[in-house]
C-alpha atoms as a PDB file:
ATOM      1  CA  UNK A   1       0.193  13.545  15.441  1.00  0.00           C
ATOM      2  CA  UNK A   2       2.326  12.844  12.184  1.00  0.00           C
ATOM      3  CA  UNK A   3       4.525  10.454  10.986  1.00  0.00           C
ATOM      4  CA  UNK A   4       6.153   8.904   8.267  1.00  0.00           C
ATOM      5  CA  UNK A   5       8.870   6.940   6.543  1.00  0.00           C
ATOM      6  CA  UNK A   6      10.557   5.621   3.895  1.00  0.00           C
ATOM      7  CA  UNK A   7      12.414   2.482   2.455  1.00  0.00           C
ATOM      8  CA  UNK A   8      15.139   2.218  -0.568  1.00  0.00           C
ATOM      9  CA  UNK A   9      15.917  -1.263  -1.541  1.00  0.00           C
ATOM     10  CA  UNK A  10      19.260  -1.595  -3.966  1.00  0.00           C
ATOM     11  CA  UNK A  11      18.592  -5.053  -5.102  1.00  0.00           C
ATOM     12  CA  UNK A  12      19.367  -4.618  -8.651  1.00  0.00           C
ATOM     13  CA  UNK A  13      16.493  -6.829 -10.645  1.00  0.00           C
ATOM     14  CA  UNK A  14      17.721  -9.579 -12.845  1.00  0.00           C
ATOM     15  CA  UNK A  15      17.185 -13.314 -13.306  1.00  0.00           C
ATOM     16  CA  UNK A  16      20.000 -14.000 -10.677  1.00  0.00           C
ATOM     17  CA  UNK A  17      18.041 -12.190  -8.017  1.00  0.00           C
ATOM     18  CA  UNK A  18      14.975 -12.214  -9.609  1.00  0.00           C
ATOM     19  CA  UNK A  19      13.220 -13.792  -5.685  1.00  0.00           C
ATOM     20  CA  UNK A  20      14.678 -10.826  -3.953  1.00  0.00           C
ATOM     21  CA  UNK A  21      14.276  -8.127  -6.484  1.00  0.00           C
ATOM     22  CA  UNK A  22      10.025  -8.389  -6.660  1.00  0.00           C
ATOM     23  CA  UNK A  23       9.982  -4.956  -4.710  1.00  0.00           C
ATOM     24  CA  UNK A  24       9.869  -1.474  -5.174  1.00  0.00           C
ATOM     25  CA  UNK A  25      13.065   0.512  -4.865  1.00  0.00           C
ATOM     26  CA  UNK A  26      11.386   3.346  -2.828  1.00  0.00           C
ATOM     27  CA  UNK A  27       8.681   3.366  -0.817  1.00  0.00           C
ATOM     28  CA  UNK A  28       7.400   6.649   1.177  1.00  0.00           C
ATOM     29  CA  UNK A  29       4.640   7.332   3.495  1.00  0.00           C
ATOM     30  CA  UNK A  30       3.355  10.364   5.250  1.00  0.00           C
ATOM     31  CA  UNK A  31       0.670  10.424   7.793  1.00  0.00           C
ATOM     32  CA  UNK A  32      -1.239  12.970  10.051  1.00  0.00           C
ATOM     33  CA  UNK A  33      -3.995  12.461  12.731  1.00  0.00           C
ATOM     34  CA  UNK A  34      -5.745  15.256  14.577  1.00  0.00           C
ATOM     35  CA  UNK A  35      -7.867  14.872  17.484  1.00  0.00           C
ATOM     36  CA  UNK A  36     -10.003  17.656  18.062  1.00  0.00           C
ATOM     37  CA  UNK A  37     -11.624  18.290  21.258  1.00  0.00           C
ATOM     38  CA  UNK A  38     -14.990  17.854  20.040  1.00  0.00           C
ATOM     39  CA  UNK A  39     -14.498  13.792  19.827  1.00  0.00           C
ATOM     40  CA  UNK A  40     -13.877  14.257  16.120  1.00  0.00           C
ATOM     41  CA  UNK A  41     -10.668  12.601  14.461  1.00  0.00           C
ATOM     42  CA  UNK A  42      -9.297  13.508  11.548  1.00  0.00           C
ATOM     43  CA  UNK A  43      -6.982  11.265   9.449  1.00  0.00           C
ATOM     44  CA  UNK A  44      -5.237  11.547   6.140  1.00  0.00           C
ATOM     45  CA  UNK A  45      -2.164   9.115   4.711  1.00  0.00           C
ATOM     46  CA  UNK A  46      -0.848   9.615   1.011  1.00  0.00           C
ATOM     47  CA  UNK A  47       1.815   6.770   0.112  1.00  0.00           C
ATOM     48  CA  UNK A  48       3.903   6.557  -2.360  1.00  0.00           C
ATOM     49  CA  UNK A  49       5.626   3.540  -3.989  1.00  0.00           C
ATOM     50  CA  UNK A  50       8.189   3.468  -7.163  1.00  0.00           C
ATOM     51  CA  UNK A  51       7.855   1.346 -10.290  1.00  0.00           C
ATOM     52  CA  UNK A  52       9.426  -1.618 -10.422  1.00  0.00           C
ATOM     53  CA  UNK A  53      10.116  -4.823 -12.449  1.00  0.00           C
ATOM     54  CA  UNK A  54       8.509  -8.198 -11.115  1.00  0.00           C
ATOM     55  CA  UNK A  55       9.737 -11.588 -12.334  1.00  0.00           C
ATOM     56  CA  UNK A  56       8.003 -14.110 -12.667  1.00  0.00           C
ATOM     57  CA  UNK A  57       9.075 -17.962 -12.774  1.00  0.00           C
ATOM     58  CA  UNK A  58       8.367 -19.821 -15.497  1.00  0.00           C
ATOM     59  CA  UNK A  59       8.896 -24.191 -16.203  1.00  0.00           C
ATOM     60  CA  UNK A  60      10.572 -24.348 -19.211  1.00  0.00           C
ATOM     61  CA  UNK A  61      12.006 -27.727 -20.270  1.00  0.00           C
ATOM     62  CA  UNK A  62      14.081 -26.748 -22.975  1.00  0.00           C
ATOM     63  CA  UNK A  63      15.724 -23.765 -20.749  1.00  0.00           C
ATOM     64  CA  UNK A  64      19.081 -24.476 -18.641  1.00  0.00           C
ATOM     65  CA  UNK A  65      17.041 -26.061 -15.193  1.00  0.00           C
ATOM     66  CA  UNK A  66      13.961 -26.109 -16.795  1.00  0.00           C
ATOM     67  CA  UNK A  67      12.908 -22.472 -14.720  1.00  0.00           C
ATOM     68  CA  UNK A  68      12.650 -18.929 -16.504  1.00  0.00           C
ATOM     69  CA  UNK A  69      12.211 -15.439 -15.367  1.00  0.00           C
ATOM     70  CA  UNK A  70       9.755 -13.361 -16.773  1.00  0.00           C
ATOM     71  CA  UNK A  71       9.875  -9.615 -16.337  1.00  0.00           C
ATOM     72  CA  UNK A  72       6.601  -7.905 -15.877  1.00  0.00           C
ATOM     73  CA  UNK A  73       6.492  -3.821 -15.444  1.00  0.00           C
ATOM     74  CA  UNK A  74       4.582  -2.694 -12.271  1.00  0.00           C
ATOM     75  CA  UNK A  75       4.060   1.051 -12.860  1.00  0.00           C
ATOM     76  CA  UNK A  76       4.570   3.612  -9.861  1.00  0.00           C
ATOM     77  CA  UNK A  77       1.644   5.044  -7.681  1.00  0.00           C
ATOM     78  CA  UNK A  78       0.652   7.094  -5.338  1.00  0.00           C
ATOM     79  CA  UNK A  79      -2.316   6.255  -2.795  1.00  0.00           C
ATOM     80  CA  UNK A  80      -4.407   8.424  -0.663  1.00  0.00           C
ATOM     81  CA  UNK A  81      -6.228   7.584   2.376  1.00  0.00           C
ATOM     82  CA  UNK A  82      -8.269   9.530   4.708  1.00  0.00           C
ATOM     83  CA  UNK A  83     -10.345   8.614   7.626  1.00  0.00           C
ATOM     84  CA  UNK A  84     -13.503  10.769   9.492  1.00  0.00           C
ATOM     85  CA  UNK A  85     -14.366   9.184  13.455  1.00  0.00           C
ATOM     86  CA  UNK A  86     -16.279  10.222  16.347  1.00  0.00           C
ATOM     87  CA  UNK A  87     -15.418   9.352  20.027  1.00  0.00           C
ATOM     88  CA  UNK A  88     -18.027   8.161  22.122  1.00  0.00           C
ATOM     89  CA  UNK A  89     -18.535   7.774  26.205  1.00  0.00           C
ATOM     90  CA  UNK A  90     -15.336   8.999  27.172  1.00  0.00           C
ATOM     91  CA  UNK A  91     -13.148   7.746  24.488  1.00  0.00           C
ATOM     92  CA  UNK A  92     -15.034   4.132  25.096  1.00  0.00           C
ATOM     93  CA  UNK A  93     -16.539   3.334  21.793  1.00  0.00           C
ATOM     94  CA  UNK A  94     -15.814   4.559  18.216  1.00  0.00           C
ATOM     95  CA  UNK A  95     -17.702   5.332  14.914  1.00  0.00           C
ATOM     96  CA  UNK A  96     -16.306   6.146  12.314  1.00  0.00           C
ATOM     97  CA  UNK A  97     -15.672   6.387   7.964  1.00  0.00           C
ATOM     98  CA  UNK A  98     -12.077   5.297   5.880  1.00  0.00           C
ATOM     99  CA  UNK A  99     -11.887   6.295   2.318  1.00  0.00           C
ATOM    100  CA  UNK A 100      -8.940   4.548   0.392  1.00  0.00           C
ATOM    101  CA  UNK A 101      -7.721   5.208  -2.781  1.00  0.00           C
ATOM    102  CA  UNK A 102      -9.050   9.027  -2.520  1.00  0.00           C
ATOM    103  CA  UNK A 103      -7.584   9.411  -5.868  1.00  0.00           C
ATOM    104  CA  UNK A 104      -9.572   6.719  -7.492  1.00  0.00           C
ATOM    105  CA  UNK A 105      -6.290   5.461  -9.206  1.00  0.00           C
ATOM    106  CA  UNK A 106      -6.178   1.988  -9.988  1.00  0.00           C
ATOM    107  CA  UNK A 107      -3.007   0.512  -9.870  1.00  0.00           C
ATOM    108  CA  UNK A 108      -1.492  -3.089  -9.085  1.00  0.00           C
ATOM    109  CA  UNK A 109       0.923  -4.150  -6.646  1.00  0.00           C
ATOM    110  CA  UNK A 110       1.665  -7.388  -8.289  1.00  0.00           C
ATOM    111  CA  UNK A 111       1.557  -7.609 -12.087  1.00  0.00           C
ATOM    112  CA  UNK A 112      -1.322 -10.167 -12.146  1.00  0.00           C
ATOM    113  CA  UNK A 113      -3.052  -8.570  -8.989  1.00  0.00           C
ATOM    114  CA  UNK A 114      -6.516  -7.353  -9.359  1.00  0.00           C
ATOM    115  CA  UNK A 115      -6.583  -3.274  -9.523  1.00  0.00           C
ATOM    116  CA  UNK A 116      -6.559  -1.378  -6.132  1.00  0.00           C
ATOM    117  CA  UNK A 117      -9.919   0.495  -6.679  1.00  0.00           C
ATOM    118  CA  UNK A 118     -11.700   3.494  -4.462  1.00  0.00           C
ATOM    119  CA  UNK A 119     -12.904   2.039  -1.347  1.00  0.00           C
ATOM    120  CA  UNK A 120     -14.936   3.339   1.715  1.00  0.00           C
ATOM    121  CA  UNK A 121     -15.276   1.103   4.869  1.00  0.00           C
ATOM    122  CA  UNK A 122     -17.693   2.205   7.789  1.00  0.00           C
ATOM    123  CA  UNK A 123     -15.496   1.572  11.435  1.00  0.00           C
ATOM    124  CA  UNK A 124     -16.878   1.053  15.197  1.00  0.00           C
ATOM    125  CA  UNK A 125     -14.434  -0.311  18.049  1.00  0.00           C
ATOM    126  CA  UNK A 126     -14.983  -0.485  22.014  1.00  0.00           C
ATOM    127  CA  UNK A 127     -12.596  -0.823  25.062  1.00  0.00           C
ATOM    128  CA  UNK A 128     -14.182  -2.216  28.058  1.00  0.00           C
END
């Protein structure tokens, strides 16, 4: 199976709209899953999400009502993800491996956010 999507947001960002404008402008994703019939499962997603400029508030007492807005760059990235499983007793139980970040990348999705690293996470699920 595949899928994907994709968002544009036309908030322009400035201290007016600076609590709606904290978001990326375009956002894409594209994702594929094969099931072979050998119980393997093959996954793979690549997203992609635009730069964008995040405010931040600010007290200031000597500003017009005491608040200020910040801007902070977020720089674009792209993140791929892929995924290796194993079926089990007729599709009952589920082993598997998820690699994130295949790229090895690091990027933020908030400007004070810690850095999205490479990540690998061992899986197992059961329906009963």
């Amino acid at each position: 199976t595949a899928s994907g999507g994709c968002t544009a947001d036309t908030t322009a960002a400035n201290q007016v709209s600076a609590t709606l404008a904290n978001t990326a402008r375009h956002k894409l994703n594209l994702t594929a899953t094969w099931r072979t019939k050998t119980n393997f499962d093959l996954g793979l997603g690549v997203y992609y999400v635009s730069g964008t400029t995040w405010f931040e508030k600010s007290f200031d007492v000597s500003s017009a009502g005491g608040v200020t807005f910040t801007p902070y760059a977020v720089s674009a990235h792209t993140m791929v993800n892929g995924r290796v499983g194993y079926r089990f007793i007729k599709d009952k139980l589920e082993a598997g491996v998820a690699f994130y970040n295949l790229l090895g990348d690091e990027q933020r999705e908030h400007p004070f956010g810690n850095q999205i690293g490479r990540r690998v996470l061992l899986t197992a699920s059961g329906a009963f």
